[in-house]
Protein backbone atom coordinates (compact mmCIF):
# COMPACT_ATOMS: atom_id res chain seq x y z
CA UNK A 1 113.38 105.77 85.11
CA UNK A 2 112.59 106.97 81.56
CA UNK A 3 109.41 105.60 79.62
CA UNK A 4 109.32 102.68 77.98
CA UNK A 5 108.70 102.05 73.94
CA UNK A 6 105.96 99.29 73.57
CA UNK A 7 107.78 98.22 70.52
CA UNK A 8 110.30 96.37 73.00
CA UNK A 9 107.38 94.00 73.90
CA UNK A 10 107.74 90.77 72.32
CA UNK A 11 105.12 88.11 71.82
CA UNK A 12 106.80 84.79 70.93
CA UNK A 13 105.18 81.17 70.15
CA UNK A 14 107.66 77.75 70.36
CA UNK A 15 107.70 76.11 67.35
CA UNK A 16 109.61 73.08 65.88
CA UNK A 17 112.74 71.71 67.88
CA UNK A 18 111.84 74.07 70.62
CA UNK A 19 112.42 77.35 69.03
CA UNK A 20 110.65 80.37 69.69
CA UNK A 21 109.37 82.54 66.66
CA UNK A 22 108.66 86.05 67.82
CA UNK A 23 104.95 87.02 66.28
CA UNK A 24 105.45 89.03 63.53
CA UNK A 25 103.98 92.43 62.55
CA UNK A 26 102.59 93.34 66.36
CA UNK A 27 101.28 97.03 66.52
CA UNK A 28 99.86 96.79 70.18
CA UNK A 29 100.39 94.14 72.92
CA UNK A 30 98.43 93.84 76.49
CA UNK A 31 99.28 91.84 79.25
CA UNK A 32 96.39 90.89 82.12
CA UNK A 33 97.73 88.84 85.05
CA UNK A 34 94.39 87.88 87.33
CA UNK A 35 93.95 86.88 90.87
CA UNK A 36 90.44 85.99 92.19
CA UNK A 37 89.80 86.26 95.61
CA UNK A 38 88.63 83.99 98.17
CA UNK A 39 85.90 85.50 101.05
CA UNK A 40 86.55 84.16 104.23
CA UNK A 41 85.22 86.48 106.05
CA UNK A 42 82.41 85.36 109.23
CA UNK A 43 80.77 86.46 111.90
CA UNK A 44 83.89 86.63 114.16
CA UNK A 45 85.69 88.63 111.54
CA UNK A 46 87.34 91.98 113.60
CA UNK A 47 85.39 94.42 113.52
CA UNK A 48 83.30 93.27 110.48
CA UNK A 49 86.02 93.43 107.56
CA UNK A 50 86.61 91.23 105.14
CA UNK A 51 89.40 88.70 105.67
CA UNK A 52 90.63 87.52 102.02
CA UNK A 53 91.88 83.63 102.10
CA UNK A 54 95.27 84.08 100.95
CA UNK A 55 96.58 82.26 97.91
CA UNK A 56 93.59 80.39 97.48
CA UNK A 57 92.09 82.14 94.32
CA UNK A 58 92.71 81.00 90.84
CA UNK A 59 95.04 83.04 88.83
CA UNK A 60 95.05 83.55 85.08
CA UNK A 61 97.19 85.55 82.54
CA UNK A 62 95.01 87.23 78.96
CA UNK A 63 97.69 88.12 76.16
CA UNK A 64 96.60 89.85 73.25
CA UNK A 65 98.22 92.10 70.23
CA UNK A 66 97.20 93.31 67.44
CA UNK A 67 99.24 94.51 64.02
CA UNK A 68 99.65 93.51 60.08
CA UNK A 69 99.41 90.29 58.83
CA UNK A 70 102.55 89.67 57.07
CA UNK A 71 103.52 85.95 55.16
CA UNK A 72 105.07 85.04 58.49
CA UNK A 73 106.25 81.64 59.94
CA UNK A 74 104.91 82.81 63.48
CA UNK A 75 101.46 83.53 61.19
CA UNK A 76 101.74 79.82 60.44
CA UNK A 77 101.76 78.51 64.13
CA UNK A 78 99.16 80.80 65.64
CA UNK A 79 97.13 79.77 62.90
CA UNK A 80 97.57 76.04 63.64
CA UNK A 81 97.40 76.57 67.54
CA UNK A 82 93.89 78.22 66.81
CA UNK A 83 92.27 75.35 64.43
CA UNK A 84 93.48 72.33 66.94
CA UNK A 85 92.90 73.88 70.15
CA UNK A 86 95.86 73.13 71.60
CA UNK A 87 98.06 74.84 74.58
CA UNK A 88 101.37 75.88 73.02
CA UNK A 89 104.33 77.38 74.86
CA UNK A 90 104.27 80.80 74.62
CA UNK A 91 106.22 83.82 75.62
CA UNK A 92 105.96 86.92 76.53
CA UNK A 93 109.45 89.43 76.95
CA UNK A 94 108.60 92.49 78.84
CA UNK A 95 111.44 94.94 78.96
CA UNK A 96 112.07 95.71 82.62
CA UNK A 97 109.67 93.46 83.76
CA UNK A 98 110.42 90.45 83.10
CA UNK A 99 109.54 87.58 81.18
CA UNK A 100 106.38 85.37 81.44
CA UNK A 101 106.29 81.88 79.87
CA UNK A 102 104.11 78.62 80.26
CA UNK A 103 100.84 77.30 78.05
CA UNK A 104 98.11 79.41 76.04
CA UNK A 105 95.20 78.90 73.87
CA UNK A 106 94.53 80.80 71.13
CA UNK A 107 91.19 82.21 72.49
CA UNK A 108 90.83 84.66 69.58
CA UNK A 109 92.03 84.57 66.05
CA UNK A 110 90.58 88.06 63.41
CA UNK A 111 91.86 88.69 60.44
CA UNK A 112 90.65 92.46 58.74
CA UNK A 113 91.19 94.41 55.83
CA UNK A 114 90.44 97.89 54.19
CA UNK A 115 90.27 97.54 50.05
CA UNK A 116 93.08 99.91 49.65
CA UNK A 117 94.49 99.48 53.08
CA UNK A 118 96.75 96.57 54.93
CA UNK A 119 95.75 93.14 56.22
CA UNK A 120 95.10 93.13 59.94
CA UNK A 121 94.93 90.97 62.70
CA UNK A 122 94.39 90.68 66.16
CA UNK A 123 95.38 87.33 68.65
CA UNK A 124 94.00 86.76 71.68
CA UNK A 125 95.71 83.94 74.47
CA UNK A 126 93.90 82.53 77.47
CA UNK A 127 96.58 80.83 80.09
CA UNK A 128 96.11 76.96 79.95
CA UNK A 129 98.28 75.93 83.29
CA UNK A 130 101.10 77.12 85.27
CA UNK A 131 103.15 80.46 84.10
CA UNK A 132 106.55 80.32 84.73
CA UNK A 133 107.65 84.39 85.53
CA UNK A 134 111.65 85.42 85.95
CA UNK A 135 112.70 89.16 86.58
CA UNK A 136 115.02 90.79 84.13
């Protein structure tokens, strides 16, 4: 299997009618899917190992990307998920992968600039309830 360019990685937020807008300008893109685990281990554990309590921990999924802040309509949504607090549908399309969809938060919202350079940004997403995953 040959590598992979991370420019195939695409970050989309639902919008109006149910349309997804793919984030414009995205340099860099991360994906964290978390499990926490549950100790159950006791005294009668064999031989004194740790025994994990399966699917019992809470997971969570981070997004984030960075890139330049162009006069987007994607730029317009993240914008207005970030100053009412509320869980859009996102979407994340990982060549390969697969794709991972459900409810974010805009966690994180910077904006950055050089004098004679370009307008930055950088987005971070918190998971908000269930993620929805399908292979590709």
């Amino acid at each position: 299997m040959g590598a992979q360019a991370g420019k195939d990685i695409l970050l989309k937020i639902e919008g109006a009618a149910s349309v997804f807008t793919t984030v414009a300008g995205l340099r860099a893109r991360t994906l964290s899917l978390n499990a926490r685990t549950v100790d159950a281990t006791d005294g009668d554990s064999a031989g004194r190992w740790r025994e994990l309590l399966a699917g019992a921990g809470v997971k969570s999924a981070a997004v984030s990307g960075q890139g330049i802040s162009r006069a987007a309509a994607s730029d317009a949504l993240i914008r207005e998920a970030f100053f009412d607090q509320s869980a859009r549908t996102w979407r994340l399309v990982v060549p390969d992968f697969g794709v991972l969809e459900g409810p974010f938060l805009v966690a994180a919202l910077e904006y950055a600039g050089e004098h004679e350079g370009e307008a930055t940004f950088a987005v971070s997403l918190a998971s908000a309830g269930a993620i929805g995953f399908s292979a590709v």
